[in-house]
N, C-alpha and C. Protein backbone atom coordinates (compact mmCIF):
# COMPACT_ATOMS: atom_id res chain seq x y z
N UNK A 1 -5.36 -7.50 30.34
CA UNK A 1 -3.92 -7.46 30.24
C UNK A 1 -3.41 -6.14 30.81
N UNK A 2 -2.26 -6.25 31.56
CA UNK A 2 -1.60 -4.70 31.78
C UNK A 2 -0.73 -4.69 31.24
N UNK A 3 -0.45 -3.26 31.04
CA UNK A 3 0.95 -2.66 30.68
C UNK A 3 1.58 -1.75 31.47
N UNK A 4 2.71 -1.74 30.83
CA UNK A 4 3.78 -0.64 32.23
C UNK A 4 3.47 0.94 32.19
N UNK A 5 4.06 1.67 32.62
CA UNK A 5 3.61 2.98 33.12
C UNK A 5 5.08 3.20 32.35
N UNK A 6 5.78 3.95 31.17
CA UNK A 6 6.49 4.87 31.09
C UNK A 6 7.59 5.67 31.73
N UNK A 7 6.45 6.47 32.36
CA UNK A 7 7.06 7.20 33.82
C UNK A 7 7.15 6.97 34.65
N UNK A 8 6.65 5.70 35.70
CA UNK A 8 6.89 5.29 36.46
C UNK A 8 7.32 3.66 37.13
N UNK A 9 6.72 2.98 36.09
CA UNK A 9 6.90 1.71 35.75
C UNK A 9 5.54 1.04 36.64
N UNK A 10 4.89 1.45 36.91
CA UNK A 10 3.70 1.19 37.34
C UNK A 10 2.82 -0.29 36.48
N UNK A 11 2.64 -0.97 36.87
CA UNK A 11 1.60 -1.79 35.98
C UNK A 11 0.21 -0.95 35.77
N UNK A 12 -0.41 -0.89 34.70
CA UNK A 12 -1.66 -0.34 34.78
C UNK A 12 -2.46 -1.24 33.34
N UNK A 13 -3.78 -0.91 33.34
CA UNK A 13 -5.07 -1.86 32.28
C UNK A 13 -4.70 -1.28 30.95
N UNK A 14 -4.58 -2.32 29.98
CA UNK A 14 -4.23 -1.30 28.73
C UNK A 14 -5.10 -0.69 28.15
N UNK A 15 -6.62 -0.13 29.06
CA UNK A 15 -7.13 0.59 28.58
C UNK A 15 -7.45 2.03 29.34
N UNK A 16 -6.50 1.84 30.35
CA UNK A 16 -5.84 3.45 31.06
C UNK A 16 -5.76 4.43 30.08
N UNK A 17 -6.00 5.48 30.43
CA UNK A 17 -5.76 6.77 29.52
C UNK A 17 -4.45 7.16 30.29
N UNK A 18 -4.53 7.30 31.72
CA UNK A 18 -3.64 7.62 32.39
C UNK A 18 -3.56 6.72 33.23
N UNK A 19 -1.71 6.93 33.97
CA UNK A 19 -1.57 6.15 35.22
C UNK A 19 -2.07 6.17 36.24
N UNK A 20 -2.63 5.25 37.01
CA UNK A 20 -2.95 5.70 38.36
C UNK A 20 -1.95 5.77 39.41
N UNK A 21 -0.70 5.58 39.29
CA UNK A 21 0.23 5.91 40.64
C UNK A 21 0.75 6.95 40.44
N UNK A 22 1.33 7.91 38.90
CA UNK A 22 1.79 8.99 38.83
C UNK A 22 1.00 9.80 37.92
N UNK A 23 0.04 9.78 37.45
CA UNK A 23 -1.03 10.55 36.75
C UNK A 23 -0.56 10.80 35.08
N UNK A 24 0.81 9.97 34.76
CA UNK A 24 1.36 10.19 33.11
C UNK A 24 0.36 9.89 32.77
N UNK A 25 0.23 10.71 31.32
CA UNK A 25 -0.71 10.09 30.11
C UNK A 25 0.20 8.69 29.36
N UNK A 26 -0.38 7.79 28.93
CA UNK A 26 -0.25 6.77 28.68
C UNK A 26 -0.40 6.49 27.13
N UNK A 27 0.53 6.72 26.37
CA UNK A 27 0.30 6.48 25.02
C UNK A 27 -0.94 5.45 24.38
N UNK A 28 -1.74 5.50 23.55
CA UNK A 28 -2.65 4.78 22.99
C UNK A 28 -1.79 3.91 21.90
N UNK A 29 -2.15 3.02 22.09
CA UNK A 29 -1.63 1.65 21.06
C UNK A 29 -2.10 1.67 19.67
N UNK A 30 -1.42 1.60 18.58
CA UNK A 30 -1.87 2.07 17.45
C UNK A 30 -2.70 0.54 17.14
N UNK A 31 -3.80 0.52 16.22
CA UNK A 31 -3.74 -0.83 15.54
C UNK A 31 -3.21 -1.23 14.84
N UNK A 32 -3.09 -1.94 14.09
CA UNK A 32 -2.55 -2.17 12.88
C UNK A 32 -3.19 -2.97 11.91
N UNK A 33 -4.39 -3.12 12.18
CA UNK A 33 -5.64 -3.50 11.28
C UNK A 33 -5.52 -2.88 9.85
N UNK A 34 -6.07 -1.72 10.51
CA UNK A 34 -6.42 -0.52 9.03
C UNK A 34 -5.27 0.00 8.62
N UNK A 35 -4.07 -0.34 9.51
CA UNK A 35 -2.61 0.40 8.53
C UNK A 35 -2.54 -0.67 7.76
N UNK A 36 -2.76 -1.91 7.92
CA UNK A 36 -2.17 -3.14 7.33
C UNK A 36 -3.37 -3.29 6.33
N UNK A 37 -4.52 -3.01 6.43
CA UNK A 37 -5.25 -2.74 5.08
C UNK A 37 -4.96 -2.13 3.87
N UNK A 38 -4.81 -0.73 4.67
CA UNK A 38 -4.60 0.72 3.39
C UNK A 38 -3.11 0.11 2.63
N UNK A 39 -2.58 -0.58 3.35
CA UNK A 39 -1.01 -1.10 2.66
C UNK A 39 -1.13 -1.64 1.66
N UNK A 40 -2.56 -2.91 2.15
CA UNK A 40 -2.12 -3.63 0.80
C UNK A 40 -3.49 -3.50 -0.26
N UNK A 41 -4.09 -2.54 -0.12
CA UNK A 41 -5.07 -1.98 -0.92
C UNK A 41 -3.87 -0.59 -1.62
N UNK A 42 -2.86 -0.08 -0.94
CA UNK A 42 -2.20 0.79 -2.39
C UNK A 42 -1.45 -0.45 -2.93
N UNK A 43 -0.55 -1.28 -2.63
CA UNK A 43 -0.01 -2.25 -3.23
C UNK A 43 -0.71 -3.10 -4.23
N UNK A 44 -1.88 -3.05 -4.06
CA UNK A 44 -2.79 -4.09 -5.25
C UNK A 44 -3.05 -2.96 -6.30
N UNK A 45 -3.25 -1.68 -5.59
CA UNK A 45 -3.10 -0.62 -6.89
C UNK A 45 -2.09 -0.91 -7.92
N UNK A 46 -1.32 0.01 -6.54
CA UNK A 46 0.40 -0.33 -8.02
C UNK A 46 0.49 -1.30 -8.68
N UNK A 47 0.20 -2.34 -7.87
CA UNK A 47 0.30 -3.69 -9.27
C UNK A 47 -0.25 -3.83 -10.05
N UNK A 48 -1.97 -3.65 -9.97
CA UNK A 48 -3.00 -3.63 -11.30
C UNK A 48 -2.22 -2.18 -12.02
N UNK A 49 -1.54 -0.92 -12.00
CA UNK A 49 -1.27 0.15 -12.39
C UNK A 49 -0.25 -0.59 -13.24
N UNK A 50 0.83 -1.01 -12.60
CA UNK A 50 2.12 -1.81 -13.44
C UNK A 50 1.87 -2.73 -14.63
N UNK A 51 1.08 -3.52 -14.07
CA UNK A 51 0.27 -4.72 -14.99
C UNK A 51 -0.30 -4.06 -15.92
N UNK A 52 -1.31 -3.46 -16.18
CA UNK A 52 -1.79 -2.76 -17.13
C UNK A 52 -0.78 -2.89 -18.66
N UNK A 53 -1.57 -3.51 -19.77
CA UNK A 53 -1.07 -3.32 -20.95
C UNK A 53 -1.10 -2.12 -21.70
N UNK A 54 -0.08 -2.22 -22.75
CA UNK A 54 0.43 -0.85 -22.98
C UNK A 54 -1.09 -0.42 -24.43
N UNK A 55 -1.68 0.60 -24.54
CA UNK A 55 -2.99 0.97 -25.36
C UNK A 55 -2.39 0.43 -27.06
N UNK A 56 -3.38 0.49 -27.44
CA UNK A 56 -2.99 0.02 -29.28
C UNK A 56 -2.23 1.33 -29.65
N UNK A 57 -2.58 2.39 -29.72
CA UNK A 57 -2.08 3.34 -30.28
C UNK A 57 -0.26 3.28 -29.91
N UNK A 58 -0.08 2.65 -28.74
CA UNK A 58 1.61 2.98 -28.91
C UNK A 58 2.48 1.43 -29.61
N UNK A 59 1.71 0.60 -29.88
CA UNK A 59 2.40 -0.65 -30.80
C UNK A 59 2.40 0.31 -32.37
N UNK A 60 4.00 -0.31 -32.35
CA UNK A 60 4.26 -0.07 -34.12
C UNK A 60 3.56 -0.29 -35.09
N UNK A 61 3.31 0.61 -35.93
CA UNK A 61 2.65 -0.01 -37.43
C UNK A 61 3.10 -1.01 -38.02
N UNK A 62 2.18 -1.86 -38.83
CA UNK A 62 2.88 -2.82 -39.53
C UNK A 62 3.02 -2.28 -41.14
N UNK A 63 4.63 -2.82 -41.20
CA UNK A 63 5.32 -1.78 -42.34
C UNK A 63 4.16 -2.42 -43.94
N UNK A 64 3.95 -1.25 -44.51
CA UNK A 64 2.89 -1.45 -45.76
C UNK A 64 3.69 -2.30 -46.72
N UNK A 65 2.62 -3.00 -47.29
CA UNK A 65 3.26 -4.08 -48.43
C UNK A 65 3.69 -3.32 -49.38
N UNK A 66 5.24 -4.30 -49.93
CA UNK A 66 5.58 -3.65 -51.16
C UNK A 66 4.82 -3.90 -52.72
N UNK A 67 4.89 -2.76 -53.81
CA UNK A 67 3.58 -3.17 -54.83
C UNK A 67 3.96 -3.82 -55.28
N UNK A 68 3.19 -5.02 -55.56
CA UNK A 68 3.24 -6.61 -56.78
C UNK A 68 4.01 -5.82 -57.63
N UNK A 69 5.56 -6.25 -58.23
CA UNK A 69 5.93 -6.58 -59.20
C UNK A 69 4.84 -6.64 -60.32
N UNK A 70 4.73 -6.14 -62.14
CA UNK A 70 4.46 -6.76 -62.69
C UNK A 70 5.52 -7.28 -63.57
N UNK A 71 5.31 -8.43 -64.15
CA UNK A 71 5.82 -9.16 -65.21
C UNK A 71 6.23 -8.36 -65.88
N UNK A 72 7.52 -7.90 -66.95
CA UNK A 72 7.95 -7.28 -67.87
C UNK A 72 7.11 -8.15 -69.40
N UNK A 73 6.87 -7.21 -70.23
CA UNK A 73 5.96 -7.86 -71.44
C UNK A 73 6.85 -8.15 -72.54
């Protein structure tokens, strides 16, 4: 496949470093493999992080029973 030249509009191989009709350097094409990985490997973080239930220690006590009444004699 080619791509254009920038600076000159040149067609050139998209694996040019540089042009061959005006000698520009030729930007490198990012992937987007491993950006689109690391994305959704922090996103599955945050969610297992969010999800996460809250520890025993922060649920309320349950209020203590009141003492049995006794019978008056």
């Amino acid at each position: 496949m080619r791509r254009e030249c920038k600076a000159c509009g040149a067609k050139v191989l998209n694996e040019a470093a540089v042009c061959p009709a005006c000698g520009a350097e030729l930007p490198k094409k990012m992937k987007l493999l491993p950006l689109a990985a690391f994305m959704l490997i922090v996103i599955l973080v945050i969610q297992a992080y969010l999800d996460k239930p809250e520890p025993e220690s922060a649920a309320p006590a349950p209020a203590p029973k009141a003492a049995e009444q006794q019978p008056a004699p």
